[in-house]
N, C-alpha and C. Protein backbone atom coordinates (compact mmCIF):
# COMPACT_ATOMS: atom_id res chain seq x y z
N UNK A 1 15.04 -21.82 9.43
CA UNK A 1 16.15 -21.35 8.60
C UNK A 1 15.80 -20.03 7.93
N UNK A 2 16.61 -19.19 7.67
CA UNK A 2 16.43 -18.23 7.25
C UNK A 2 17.67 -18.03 5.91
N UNK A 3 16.55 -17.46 4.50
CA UNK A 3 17.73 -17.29 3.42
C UNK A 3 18.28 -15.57 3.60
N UNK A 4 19.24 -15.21 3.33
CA UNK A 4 19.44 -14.03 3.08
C UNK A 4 20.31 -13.54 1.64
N UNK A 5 19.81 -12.57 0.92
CA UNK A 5 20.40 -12.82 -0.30
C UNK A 5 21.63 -11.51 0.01
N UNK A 6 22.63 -11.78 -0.63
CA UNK A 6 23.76 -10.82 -1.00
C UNK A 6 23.54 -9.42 -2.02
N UNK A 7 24.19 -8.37 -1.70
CA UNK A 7 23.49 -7.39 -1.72
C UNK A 7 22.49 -7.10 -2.18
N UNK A 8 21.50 -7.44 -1.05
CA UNK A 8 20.02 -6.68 -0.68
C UNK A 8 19.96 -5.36 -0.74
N UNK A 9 19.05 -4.49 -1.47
CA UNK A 9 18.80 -3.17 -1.65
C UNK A 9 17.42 -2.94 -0.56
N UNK A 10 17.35 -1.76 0.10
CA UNK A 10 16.16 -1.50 0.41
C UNK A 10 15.93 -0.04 -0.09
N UNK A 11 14.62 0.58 -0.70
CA UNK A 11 14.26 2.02 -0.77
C UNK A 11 13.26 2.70 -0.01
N UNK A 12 13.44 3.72 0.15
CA UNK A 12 12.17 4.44 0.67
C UNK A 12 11.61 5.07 -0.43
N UNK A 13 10.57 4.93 -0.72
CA UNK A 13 9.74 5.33 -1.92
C UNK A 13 8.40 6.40 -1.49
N UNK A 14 8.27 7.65 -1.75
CA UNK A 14 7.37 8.28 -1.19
C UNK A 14 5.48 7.51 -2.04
N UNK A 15 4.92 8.03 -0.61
CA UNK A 15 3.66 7.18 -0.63
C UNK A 15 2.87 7.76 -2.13
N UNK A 16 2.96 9.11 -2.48
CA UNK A 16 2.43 9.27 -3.78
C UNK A 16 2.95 8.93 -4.84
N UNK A 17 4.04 8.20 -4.69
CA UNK A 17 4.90 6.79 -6.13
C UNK A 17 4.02 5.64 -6.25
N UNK A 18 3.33 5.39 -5.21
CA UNK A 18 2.70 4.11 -5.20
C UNK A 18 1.23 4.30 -5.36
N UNK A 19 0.55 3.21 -6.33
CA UNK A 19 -0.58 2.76 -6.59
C UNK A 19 -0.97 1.60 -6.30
N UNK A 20 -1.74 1.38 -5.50
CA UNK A 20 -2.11 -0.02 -4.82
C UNK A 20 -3.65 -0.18 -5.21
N UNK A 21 -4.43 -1.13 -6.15
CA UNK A 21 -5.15 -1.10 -6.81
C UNK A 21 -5.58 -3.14 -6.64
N UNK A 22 -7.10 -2.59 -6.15
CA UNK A 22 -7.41 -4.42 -6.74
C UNK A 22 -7.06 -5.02 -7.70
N UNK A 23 -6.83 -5.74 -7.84
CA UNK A 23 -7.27 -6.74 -8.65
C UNK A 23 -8.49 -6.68 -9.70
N UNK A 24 -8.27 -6.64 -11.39
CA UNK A 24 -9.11 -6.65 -11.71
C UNK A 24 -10.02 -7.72 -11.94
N UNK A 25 -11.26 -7.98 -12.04
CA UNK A 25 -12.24 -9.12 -11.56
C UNK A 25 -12.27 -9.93 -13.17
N UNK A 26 -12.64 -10.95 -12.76
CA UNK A 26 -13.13 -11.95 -14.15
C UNK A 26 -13.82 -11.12 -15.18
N UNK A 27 -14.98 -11.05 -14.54
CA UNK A 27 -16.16 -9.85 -15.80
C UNK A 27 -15.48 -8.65 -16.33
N UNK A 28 -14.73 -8.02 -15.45
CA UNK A 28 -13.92 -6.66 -15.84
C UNK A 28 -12.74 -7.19 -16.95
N UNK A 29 -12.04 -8.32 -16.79
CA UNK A 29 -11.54 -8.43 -18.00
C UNK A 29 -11.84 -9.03 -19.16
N UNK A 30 -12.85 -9.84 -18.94
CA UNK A 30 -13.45 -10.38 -20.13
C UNK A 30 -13.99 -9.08 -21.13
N UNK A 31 -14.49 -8.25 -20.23
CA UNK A 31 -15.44 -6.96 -20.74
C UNK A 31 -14.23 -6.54 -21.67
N UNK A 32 -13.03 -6.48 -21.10
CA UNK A 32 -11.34 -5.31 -21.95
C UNK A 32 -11.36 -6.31 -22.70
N UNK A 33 -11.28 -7.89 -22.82
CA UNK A 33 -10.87 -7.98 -23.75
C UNK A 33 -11.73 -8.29 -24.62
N UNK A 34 -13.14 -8.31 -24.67
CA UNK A 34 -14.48 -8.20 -25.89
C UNK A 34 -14.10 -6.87 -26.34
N UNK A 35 -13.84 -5.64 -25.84
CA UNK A 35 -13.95 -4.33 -26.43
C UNK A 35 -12.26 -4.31 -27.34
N UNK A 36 -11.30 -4.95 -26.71
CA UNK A 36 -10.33 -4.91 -27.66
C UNK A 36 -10.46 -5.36 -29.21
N UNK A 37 -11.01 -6.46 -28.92
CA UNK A 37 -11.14 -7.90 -30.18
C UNK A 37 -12.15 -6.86 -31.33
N UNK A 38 -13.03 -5.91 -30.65
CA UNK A 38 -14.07 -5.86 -31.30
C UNK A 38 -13.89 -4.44 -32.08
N UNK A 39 -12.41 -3.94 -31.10
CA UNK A 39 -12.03 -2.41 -31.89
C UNK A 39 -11.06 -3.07 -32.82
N UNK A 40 -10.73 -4.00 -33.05
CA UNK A 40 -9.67 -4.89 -33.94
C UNK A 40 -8.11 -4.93 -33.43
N UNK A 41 -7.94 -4.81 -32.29
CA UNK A 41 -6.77 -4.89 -31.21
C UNK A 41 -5.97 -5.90 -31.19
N UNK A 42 -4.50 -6.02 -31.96
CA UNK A 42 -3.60 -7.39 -32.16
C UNK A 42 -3.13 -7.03 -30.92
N UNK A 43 -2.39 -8.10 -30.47
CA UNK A 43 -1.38 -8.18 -29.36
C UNK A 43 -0.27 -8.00 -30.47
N UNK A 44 0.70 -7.18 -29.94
CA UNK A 44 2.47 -7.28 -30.87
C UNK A 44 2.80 -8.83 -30.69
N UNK A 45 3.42 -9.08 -31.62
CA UNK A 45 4.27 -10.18 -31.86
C UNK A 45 5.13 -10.46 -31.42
N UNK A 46 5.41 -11.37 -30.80
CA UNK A 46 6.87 -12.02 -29.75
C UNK A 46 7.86 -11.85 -30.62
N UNK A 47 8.63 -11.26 -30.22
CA UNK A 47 10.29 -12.08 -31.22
C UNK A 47 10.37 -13.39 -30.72
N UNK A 48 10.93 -14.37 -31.57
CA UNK A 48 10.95 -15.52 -30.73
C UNK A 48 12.66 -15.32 -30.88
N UNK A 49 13.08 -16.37 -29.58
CA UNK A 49 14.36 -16.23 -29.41
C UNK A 49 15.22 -17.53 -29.63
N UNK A 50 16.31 -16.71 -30.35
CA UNK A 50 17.06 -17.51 -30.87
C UNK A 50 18.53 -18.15 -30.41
């Protein structure tokens, strides 16, 4: 079976728009987020929704 959705867009996007980048690793973010915590770095606050 095949789904097909109603109007489908396709673009051509030139290749220097795009950044295609690993994945950053376990250690690499633990490392961002020790150096955040430690420069005193809040996350913003959710609105919560009502």
């Amino acid at each position: 079976d095949q789904i097909t959705r109603k109007d489908a867009h396709n673009f051509t996007v030139p290749k220097r728009c795009v950044s295609v980048r690993e994945p950053y690793s376990a250690e690499r973010r633990k490392a961002a987020s020790e150096r955040a915590k430690a420069a005193g770095y809040q996350p913003p606050v959710r609105k919560s929704s009502s």
